[in-house]
N, C-alpha and C. Protein backbone atom coordinates (compact mmCIF):
# COMPACT_ATOMS: atom_id res chain seq x y z
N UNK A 1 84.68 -16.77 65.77
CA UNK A 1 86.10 -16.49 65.90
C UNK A 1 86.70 -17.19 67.11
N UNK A 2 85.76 -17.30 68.19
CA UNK A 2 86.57 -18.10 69.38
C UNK A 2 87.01 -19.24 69.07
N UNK A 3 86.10 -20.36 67.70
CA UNK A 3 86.33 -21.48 67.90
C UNK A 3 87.67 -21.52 66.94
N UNK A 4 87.79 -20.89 66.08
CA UNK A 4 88.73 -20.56 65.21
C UNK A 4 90.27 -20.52 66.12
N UNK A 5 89.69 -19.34 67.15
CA UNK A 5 91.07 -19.30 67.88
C UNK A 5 91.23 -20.56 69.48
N UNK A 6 90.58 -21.14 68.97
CA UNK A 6 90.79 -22.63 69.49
C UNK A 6 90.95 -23.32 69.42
N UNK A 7 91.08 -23.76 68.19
CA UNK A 7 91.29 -24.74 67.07
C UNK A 7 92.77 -24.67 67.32
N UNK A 8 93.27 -23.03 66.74
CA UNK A 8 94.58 -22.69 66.77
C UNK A 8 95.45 -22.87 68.27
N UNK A 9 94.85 -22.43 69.05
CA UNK A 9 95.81 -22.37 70.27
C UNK A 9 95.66 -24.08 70.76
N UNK A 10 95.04 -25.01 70.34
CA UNK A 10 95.25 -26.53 70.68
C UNK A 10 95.87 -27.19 69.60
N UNK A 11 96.06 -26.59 68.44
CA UNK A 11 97.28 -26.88 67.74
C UNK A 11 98.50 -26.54 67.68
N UNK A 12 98.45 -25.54 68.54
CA UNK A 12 99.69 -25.12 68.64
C UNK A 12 100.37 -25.77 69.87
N UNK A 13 99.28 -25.97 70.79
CA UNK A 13 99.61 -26.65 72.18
C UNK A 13 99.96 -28.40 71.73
N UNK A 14 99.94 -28.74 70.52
CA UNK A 14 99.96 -30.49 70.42
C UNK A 14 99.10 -31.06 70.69
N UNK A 15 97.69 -30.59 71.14
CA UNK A 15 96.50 -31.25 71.84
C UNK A 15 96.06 -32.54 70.47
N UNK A 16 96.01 -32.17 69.12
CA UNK A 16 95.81 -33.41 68.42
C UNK A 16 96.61 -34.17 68.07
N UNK A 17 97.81 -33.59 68.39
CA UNK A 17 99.13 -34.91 68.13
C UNK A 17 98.61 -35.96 69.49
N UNK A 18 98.73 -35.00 70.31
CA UNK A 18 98.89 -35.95 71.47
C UNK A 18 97.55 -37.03 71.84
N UNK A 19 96.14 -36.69 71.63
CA UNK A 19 95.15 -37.58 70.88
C UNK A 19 95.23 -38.39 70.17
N UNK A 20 95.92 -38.22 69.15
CA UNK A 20 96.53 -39.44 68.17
C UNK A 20 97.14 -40.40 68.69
N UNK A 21 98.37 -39.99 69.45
CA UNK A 21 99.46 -40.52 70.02
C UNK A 21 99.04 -41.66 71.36
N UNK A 22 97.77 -40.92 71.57
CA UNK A 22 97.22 -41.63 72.72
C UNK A 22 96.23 -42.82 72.34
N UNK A 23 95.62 -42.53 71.67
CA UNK A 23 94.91 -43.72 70.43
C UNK A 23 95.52 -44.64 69.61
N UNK A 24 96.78 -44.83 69.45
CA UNK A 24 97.72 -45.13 68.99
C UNK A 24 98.64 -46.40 70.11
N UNK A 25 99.06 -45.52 71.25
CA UNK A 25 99.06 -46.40 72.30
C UNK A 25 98.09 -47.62 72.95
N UNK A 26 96.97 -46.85 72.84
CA UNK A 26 95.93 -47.75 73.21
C UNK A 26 95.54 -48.84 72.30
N UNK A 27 96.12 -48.53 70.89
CA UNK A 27 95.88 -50.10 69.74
C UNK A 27 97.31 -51.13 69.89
N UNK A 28 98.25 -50.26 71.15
CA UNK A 28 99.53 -50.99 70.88
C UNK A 28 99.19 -52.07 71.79
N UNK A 29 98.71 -51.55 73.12
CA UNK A 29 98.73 -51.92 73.95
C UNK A 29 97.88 -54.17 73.77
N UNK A 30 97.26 -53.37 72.76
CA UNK A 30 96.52 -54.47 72.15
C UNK A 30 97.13 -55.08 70.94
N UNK A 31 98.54 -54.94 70.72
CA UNK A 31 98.96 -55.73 69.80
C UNK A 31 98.53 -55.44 68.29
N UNK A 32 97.76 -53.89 68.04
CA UNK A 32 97.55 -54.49 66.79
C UNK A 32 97.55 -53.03 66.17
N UNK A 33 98.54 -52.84 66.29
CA UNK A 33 99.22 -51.87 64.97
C UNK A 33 100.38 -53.01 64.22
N UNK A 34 99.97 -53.17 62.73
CA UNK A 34 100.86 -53.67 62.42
C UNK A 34 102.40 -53.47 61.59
N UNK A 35 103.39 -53.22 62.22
CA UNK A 35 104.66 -52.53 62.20
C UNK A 35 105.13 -53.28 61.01
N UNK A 36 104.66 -54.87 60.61
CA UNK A 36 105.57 -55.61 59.25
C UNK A 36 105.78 -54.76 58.04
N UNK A 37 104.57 -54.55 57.98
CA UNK A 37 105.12 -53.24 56.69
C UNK A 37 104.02 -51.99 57.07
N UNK A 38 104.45 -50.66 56.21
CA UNK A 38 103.94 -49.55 56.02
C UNK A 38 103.77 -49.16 54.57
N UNK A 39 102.65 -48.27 54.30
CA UNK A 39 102.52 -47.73 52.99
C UNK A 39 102.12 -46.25 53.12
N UNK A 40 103.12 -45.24 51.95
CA UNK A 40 102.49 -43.88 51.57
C UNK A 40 102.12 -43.52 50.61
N UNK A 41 101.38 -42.70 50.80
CA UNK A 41 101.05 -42.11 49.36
C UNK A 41 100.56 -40.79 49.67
N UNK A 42 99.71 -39.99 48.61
CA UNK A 42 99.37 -38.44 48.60
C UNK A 42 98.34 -38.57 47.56
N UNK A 43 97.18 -37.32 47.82
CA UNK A 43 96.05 -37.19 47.08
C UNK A 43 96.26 -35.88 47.51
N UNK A 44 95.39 -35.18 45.93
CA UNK A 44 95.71 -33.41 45.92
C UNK A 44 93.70 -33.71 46.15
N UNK A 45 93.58 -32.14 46.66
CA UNK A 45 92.16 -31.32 46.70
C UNK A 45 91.93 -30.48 46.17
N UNK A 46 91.17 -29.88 45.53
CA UNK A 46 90.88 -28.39 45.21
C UNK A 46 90.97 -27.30 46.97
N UNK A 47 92.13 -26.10 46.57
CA UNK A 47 91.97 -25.57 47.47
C UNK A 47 91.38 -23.85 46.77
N UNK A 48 90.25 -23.86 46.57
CA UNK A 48 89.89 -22.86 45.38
C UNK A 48 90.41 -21.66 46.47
N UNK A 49 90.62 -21.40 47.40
CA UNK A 49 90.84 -19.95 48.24
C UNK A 49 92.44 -19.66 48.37
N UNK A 50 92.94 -20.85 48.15
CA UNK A 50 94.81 -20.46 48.43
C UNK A 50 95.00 -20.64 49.53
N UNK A 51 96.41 -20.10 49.88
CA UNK A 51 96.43 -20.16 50.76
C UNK A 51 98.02 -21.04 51.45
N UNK A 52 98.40 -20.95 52.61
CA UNK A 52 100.09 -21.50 53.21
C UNK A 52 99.41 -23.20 52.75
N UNK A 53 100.80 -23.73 51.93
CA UNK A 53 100.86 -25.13 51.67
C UNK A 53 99.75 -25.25 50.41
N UNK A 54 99.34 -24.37 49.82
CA UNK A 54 98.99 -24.53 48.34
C UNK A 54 99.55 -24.25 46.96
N UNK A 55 99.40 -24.90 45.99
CA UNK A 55 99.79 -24.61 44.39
C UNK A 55 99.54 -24.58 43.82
N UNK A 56 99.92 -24.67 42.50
CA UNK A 56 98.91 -25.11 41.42
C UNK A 56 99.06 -26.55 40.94
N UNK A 57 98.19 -26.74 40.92
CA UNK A 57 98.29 -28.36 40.29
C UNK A 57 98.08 -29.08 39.16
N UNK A 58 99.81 -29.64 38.95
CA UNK A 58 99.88 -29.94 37.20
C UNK A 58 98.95 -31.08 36.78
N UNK A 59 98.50 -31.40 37.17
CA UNK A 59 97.23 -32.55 37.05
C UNK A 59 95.91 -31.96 36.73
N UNK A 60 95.51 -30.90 37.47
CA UNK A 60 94.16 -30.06 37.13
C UNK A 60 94.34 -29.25 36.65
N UNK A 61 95.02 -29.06 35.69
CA UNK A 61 94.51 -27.75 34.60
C UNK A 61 95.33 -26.64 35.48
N UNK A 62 96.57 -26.86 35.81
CA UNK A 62 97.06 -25.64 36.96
C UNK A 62 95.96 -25.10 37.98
N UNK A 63 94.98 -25.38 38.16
CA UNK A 63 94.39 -24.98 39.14
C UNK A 63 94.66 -25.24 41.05
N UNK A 64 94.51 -24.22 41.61
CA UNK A 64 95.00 -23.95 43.10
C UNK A 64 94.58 -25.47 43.66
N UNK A 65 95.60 -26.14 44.35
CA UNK A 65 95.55 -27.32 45.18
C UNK A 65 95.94 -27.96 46.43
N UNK A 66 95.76 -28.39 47.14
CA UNK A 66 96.39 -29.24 48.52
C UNK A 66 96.74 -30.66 48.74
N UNK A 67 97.98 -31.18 48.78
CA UNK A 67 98.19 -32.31 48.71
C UNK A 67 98.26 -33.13 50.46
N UNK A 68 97.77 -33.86 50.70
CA UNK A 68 97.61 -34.92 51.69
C UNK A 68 98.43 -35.65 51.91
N UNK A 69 99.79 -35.68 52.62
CA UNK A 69 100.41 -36.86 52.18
C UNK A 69 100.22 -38.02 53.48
N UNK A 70 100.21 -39.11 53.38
CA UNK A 70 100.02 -39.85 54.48
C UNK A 70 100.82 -41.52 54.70
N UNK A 71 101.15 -42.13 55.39
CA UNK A 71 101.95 -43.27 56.11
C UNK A 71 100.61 -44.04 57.07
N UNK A 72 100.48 -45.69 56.67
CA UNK A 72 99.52 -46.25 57.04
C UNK A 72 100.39 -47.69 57.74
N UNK A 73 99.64 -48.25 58.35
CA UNK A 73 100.58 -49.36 59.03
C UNK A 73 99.71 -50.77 57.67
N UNK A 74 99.80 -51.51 57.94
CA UNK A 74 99.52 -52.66 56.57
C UNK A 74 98.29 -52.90 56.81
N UNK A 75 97.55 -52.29 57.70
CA UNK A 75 95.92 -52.31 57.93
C UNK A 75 95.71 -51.15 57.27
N UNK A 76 96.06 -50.85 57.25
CA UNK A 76 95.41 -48.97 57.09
C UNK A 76 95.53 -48.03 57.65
N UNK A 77 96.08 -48.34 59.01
CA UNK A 77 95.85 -47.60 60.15
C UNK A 77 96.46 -46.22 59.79
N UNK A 78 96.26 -44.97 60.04
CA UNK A 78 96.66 -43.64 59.75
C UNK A 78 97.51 -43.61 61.01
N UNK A 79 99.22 -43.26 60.43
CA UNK A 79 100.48 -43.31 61.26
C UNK A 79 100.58 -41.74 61.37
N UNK A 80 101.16 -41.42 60.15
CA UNK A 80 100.96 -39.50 59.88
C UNK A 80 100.87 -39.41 58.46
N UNK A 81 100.51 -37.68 58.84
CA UNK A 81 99.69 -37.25 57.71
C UNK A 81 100.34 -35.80 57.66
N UNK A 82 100.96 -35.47 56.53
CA UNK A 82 101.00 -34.10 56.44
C UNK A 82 100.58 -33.43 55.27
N UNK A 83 100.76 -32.05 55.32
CA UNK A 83 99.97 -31.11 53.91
C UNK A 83 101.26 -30.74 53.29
N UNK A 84 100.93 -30.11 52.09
CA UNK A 84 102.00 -29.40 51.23
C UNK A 84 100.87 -28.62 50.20
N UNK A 85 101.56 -27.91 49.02
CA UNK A 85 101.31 -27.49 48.17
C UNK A 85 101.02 -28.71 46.89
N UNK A 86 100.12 -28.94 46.21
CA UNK A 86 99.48 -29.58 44.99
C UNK A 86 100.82 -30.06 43.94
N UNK A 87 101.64 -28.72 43.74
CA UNK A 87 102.78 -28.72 42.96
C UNK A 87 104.01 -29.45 43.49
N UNK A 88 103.90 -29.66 44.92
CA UNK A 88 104.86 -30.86 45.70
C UNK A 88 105.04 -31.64 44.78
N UNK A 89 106.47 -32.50 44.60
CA UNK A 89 106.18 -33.69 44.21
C UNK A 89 106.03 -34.66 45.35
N UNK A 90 105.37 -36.29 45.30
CA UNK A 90 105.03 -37.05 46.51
C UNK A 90 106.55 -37.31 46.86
N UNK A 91 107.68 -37.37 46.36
CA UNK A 91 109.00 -38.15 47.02
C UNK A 91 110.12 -36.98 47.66
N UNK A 92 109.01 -35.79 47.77
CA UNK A 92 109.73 -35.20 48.94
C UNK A 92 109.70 -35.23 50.24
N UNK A 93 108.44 -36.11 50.35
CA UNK A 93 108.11 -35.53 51.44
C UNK A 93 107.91 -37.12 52.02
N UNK A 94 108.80 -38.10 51.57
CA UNK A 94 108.79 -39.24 52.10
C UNK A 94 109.81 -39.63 53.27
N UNK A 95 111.15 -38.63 53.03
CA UNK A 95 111.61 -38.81 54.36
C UNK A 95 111.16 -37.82 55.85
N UNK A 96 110.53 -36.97 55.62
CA UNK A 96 110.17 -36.16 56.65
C UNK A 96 108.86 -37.12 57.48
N UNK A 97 108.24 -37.24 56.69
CA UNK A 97 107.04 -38.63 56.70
C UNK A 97 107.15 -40.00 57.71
N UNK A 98 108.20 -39.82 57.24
CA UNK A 98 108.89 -41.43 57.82
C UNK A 98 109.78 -40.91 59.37
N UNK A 99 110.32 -39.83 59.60
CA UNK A 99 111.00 -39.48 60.59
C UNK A 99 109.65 -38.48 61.58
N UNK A 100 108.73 -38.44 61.18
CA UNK A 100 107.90 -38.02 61.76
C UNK A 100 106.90 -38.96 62.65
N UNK A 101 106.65 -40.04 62.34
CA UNK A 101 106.58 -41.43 63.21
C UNK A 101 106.95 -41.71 64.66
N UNK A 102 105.72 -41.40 65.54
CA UNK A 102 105.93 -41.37 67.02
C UNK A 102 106.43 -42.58 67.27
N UNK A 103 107.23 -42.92 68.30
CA UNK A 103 107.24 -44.19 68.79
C UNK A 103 106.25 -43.92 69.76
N UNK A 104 105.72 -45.29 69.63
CA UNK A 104 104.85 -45.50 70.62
C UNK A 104 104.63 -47.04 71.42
N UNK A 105 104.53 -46.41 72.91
CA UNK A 105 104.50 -47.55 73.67
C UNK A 105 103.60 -48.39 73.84
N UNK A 106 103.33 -49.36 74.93
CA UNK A 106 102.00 -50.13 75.48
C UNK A 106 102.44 -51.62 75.17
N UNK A 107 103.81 -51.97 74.67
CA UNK A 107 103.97 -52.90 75.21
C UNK A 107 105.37 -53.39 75.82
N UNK A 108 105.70 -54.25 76.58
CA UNK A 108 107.20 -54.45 76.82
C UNK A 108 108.08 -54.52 75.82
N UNK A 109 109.23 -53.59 76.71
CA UNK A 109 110.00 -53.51 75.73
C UNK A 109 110.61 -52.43 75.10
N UNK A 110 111.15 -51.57 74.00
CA UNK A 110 111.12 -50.30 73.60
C UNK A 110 110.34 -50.21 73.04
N UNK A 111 109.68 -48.74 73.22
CA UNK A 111 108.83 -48.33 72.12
C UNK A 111 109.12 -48.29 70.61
N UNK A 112 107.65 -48.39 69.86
CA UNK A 112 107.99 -49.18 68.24
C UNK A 112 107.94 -48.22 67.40
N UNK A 113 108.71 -47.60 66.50
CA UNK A 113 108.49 -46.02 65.79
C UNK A 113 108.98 -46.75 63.96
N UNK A 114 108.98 -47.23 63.74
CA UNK A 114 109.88 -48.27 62.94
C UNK A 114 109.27 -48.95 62.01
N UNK A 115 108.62 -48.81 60.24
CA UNK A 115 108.36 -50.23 59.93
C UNK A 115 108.98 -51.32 59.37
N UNK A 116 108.82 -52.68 59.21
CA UNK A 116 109.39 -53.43 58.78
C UNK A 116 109.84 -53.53 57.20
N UNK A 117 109.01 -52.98 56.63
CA UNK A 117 108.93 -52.59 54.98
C UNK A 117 108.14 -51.73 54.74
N UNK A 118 108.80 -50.69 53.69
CA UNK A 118 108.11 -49.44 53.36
C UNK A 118 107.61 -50.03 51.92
N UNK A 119 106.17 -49.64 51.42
CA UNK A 119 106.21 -49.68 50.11
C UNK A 119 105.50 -48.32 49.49
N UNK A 120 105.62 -48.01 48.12
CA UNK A 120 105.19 -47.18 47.52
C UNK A 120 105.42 -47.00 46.49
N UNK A 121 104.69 -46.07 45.52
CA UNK A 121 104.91 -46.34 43.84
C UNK A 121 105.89 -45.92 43.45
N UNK A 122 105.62 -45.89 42.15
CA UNK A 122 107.06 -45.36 41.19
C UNK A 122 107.10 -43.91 41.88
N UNK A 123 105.72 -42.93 42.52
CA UNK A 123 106.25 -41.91 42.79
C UNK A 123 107.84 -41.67 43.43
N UNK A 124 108.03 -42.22 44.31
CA UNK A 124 109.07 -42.46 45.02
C UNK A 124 110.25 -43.05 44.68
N UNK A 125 110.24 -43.46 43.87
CA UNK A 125 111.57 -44.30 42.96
C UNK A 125 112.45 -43.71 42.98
N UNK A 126 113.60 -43.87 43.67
CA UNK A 126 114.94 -43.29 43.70
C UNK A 126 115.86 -43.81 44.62
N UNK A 127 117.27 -43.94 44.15
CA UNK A 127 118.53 -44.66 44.80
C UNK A 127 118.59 -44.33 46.01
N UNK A 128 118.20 -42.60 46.06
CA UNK A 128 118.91 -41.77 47.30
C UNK A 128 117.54 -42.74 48.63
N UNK A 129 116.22 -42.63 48.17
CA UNK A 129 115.22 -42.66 49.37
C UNK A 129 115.45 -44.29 49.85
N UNK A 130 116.31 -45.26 48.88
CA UNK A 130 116.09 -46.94 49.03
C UNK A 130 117.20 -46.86 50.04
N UNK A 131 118.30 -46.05 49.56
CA UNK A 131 119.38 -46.16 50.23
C UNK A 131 119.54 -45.51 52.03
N UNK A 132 118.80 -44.20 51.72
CA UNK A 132 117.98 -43.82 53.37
C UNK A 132 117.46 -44.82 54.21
N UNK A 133 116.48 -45.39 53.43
CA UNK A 133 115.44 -46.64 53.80
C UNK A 133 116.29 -47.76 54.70
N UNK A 134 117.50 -48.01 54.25
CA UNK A 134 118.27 -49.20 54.47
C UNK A 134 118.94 -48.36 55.59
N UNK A 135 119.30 -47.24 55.80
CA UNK A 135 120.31 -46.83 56.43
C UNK A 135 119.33 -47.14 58.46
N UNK A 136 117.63 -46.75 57.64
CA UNK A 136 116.83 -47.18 58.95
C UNK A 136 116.60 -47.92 59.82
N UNK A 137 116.71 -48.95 58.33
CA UNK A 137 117.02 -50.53 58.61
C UNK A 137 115.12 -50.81 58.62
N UNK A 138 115.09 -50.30 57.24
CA UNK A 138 113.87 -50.70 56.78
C UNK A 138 113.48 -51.15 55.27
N UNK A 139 113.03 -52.23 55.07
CA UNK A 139 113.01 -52.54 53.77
C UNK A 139 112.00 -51.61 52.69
N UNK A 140 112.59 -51.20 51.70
CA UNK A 140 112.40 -50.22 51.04
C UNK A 140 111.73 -51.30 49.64
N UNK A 141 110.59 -51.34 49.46
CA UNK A 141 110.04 -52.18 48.62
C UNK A 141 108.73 -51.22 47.82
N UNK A 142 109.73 -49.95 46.87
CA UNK A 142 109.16 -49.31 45.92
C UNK A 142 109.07 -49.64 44.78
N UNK A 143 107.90 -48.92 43.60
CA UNK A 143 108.60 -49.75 42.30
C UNK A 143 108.74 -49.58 41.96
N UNK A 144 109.44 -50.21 40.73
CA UNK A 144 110.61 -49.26 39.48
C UNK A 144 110.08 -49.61 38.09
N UNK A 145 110.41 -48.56 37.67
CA UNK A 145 109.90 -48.31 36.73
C UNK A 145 110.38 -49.48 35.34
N UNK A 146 109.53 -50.49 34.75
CA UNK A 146 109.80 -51.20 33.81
C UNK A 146 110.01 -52.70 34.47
N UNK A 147 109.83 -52.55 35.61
CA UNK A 147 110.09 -53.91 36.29
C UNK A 147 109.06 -54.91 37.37
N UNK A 148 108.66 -54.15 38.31
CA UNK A 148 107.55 -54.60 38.92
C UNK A 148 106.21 -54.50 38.31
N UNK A 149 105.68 -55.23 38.09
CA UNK A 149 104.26 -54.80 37.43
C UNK A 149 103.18 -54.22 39.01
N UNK A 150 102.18 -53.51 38.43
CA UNK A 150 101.44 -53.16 39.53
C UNK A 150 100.66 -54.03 40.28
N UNK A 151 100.19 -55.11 39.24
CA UNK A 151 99.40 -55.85 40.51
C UNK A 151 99.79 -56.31 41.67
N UNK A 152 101.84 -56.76 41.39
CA UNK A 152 102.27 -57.44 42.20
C UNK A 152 102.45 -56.73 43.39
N UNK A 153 102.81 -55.44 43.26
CA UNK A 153 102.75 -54.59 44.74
C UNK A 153 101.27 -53.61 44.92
N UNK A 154 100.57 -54.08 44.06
CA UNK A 154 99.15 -53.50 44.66
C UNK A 154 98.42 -54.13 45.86
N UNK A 155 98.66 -55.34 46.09
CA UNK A 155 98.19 -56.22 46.66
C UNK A 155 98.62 -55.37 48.62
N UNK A 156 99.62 -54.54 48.37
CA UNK A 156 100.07 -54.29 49.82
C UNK A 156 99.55 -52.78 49.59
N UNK A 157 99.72 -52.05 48.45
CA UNK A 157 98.97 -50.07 48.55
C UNK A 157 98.02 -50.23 48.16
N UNK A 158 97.13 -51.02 48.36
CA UNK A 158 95.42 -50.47 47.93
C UNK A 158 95.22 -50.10 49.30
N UNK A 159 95.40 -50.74 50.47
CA UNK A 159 95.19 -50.29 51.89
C UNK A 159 95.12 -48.41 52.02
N UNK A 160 96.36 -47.69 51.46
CA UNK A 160 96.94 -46.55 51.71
C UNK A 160 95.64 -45.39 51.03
N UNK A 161 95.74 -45.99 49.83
CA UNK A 161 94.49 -45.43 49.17
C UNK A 161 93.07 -45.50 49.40
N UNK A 162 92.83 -46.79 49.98
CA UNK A 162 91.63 -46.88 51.21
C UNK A 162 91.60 -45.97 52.19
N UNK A 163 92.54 -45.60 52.55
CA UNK A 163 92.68 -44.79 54.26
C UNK A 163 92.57 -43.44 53.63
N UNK A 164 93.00 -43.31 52.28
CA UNK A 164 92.80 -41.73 51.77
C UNK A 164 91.33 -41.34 51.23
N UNK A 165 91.17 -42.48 50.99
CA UNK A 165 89.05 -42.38 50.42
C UNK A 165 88.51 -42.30 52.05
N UNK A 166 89.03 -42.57 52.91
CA UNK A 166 88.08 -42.62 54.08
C UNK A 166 88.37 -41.00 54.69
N UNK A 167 89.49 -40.12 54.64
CA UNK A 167 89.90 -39.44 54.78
C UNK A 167 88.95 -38.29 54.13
N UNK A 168 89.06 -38.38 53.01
CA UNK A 168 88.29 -37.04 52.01
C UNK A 168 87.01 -37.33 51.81
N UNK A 169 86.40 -38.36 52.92
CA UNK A 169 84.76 -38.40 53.11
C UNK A 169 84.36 -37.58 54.13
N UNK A 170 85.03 -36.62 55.04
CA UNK A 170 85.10 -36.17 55.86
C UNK A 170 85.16 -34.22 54.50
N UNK A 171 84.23 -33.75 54.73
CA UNK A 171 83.73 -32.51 54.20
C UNK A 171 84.82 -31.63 54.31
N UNK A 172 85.68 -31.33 55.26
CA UNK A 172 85.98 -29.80 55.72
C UNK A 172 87.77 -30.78 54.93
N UNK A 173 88.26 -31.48 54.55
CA UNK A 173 89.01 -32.35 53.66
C UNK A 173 88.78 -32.86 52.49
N UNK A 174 87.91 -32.69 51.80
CA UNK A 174 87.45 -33.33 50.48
C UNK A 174 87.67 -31.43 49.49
N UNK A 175 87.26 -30.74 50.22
CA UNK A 175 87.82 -29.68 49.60
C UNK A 175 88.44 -28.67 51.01
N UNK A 176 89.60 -27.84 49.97
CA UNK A 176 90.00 -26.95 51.33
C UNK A 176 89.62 -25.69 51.17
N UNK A 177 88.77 -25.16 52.30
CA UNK A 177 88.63 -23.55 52.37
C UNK A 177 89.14 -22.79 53.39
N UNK A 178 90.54 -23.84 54.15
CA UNK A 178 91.07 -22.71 55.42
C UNK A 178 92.66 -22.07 54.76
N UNK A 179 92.33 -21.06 54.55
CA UNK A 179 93.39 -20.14 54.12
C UNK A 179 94.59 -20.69 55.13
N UNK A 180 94.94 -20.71 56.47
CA UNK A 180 95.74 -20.83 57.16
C UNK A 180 96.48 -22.64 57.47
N UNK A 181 97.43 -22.67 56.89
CA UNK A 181 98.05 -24.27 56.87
C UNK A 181 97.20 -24.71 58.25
N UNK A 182 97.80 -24.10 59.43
CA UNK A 182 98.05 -24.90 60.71
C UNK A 182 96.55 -25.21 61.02
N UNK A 183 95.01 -24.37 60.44
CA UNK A 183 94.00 -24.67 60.82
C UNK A 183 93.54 -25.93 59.93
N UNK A 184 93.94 -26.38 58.87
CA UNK A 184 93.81 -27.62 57.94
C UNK A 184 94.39 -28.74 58.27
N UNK A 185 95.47 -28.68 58.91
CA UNK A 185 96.29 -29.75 59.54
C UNK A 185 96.17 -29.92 60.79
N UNK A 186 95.00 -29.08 61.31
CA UNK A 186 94.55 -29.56 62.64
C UNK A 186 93.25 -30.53 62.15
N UNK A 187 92.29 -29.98 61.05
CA UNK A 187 91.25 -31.01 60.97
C UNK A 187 91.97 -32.12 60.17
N UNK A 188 93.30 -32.31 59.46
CA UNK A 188 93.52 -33.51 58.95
C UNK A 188 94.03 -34.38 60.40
N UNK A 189 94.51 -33.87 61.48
CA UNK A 189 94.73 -34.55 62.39
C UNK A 189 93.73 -35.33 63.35
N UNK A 190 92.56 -34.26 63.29
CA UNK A 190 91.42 -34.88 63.86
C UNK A 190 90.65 -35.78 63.42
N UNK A 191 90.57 -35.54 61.78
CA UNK A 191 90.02 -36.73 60.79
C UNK A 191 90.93 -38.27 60.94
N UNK A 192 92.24 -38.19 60.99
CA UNK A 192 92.81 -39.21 60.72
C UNK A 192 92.79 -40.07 62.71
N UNK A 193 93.24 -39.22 63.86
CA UNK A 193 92.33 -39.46 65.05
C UNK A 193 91.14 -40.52 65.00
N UNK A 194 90.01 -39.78 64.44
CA UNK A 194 89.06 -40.58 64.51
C UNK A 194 88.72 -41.73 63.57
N UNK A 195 89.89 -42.23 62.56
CA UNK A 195 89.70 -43.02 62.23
C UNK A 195 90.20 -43.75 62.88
N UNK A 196 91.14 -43.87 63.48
CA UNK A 196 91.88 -44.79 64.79
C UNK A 196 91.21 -45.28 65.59
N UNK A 197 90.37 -44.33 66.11
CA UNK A 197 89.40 -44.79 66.85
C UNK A 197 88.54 -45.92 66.78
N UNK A 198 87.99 -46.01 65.38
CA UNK A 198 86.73 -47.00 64.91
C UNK A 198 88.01 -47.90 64.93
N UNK A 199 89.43 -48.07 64.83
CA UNK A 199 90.07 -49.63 65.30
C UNK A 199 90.03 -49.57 66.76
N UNK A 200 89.91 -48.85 67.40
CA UNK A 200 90.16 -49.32 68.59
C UNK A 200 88.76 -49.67 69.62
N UNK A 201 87.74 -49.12 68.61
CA UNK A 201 86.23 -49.49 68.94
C UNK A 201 86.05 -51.04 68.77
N UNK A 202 86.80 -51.36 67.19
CA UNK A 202 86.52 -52.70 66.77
C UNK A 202 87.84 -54.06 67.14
N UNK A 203 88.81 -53.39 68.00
CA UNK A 203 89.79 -54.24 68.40
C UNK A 203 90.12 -54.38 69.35
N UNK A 204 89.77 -53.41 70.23
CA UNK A 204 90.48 -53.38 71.67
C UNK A 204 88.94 -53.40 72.89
């Protein structure tokens, strides 16, 4: 129970935002987060116990679920990551996603919170999110339905879906058994953390 209520009281304190944030800096500092474009997407889990930010999920047979949603820089790099319920759809939760994006410093200049082009699937397809997109002053390069074929913008979201297979190789994320949102979104914060890391092992 202590570690439980430690988990909690350093999530509540920001202790893994601010880990992130700091790992994050430290790849800026080195030039290599790459801001030209960004990609999101979402993968559901079995959350067989329930629980805050679960549903049912119309994909599995209505069965109880947790959706992942996440923002990658054009490497892969894990920007943010948040949870919802299974029954979410993915294009709600694309502007909260996108305004949730630290700026971050480490090099001259203003700090960079910003990408150059957003892409993502038909999930997201809609006037209102292209037209947001632009208002950011970010190129909004989703696809529509009957027009882009997939290979042509697969070539930039296979990355996103990479970063989500590396994500749900990590046990206590591949399935969910913490009844309580804020204790799940502390280990998705710590999982996605330490993938930052292995760039900044292998770049900086």
């Amino acid at each position: 129970m202590t570690c439980w209520r430690r988990l909690h009281e350093w999530m509540q304190a920001g202790v893994w935002q601010s880990i992130h944030e700091a790992i994050l800096r430290r790849l800026r500092e080195y030039d290599q987060i790459a801001w030209h474009r960004a990609c999101i997407d979402a993968a559901s889990v079995p959350s067989p116990r329930g629980g805050e930010h679960t549903g049912r999920n119309p994909t599995d047979r209505g069965k109880l679920g947790c959706k992942h949603h996440i923002l990658v820089d054009q490497r892969g790099l894990p920007l943010v990551a948040q949870i919802s319920g299974a029954q979410v759809h993915d294009s709600r939760l694309l502007t909260p996603i996108v305004k949730a994006i630290s700026a971050i410093k480490g090099l001259s200049g203003r700090a960079r919170k910003r990408p150059g082009k957003l892409h993502a699937d038909r999930a997201y397809a809609s006037r209102a999110h292209r037209a947001w997109l632009r208002r950011q002053g970010i190129a909004a390069r989703i696809a529509k339905y009957g027009v882009e074929s997939r290979e042509r913008l697969g070539r930039w979201r296979w990355v996103v879906e990479r970063t989500l297979g590396w994500l749900h190789r990590f046990r206590r994320l591949r399935i969910r058994y913490e009844r309580r949102a804020d204790i799940h979104q502390a280990f998705l914060l710590l999982a996605y953390s330490l993938i930052c890391w292995r760039y900044v092992e292998r770049y900086c």
